[in-house]
Protein backbone atom coordinates (compact mmCIF):
# COMPACT_ATOMS: atom_id res chain seq x y z
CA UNK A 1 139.57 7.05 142.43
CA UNK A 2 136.12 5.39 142.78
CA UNK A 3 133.20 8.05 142.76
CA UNK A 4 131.42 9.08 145.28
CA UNK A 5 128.01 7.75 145.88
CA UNK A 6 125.08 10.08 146.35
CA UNK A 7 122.65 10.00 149.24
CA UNK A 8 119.76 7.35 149.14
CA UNK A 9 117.76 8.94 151.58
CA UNK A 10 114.93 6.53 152.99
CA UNK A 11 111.54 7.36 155.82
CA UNK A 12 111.47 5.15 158.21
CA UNK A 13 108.40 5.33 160.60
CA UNK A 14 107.79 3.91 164.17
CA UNK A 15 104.37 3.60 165.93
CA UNK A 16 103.57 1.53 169.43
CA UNK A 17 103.38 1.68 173.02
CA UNK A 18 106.10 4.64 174.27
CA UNK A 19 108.61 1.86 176.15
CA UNK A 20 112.54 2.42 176.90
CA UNK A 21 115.21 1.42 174.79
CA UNK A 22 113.56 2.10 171.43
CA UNK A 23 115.58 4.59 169.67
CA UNK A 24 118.51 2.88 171.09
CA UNK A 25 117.46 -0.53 169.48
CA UNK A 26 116.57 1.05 166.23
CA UNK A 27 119.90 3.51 166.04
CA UNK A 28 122.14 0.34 167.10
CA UNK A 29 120.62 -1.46 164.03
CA UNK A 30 121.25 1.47 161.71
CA UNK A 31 125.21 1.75 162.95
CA UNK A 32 125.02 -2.19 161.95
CA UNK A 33 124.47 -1.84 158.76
CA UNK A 34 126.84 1.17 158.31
CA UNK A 35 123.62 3.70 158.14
CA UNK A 36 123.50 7.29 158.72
CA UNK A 37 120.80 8.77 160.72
CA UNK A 38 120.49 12.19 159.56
CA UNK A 39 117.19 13.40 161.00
CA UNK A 40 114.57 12.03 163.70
CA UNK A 41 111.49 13.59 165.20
CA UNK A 42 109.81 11.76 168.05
CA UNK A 43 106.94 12.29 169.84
CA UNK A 44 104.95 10.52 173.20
CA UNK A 45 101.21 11.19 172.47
CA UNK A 46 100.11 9.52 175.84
CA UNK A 47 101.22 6.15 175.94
CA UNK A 48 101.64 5.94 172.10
CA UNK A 49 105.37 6.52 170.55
CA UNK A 50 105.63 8.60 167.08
CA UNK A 51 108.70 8.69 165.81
CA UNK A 52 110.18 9.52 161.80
CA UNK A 53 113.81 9.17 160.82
CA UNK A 54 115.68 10.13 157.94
CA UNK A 55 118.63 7.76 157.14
CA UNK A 56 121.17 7.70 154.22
CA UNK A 57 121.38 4.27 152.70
CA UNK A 58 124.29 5.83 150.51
CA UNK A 59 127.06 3.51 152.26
CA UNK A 60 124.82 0.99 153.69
CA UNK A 61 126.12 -2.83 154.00
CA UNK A 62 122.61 -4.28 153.56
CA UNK A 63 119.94 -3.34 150.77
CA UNK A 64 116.18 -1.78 151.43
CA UNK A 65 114.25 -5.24 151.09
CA UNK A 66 117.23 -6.36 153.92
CA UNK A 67 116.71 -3.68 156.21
CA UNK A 68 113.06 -3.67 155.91
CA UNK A 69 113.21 -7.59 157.30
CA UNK A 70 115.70 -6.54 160.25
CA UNK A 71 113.62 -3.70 161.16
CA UNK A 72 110.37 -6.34 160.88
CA UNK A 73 111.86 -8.50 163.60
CA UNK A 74 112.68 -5.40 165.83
CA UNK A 75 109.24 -4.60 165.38
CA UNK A 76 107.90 -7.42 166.38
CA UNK A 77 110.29 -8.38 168.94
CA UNK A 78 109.23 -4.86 170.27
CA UNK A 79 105.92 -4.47 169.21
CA UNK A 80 106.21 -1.98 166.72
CA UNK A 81 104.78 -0.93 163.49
CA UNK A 82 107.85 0.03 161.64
CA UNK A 83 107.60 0.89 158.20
CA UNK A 84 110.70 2.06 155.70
CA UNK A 85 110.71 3.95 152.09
CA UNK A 86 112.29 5.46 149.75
CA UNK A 87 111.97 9.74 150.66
CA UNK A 88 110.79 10.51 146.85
CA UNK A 89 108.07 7.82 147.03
CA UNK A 90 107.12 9.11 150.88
CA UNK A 91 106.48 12.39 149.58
CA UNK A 92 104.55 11.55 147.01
CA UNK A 93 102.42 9.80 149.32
CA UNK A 94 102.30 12.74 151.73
CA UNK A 95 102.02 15.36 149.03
CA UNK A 96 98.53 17.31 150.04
């Protein structure tokens, strides 16, 4: 029996002009690539859209450097900052 794999939990942030069909674009991309969504917060601060997920790479069929270039071309087909890490290294950077 093969072992189980842990979680590889990754951050993956979304900025850009609030427009329909975003979370549905992103969330489509992450079922893809066999990834689990296990937490999102989103926010509309006026016209701007906010939005952090927490995904489990654990089972994924495509590596970090991979999804960071699909979730490039969403972003840009969408005009979107989208940005994706590894959660120990986000923290870090977010420790205050």
């Amino acid at each position: 029996m093969a072992a189980k794999k842990t979680s590889q939990i990754c951050i993956v942030t979304v900025t850009g002009i609030d427009k329909v069909g975003i979370i549905a674009r992103l969330a489509n991309a992450m079922a893809g690539a066999n990834i689990n969504i296990v937490d999102v917060n989103q926010k509309i601060m006026e016209e701007h859209f906010v939005m952090t997920m927490a995904i489990d790479m654990a089972k994924a069929d495509i590596d970090i450097v991979k999804l960071k270039k699909k979730l490039d071309r969403i972003g840009d087909e969408m005009s979107l900052k989208i940005t994706v890490q590894d959660a120990t290294i986000f923290k870090a950077m977010h420790r205050v």
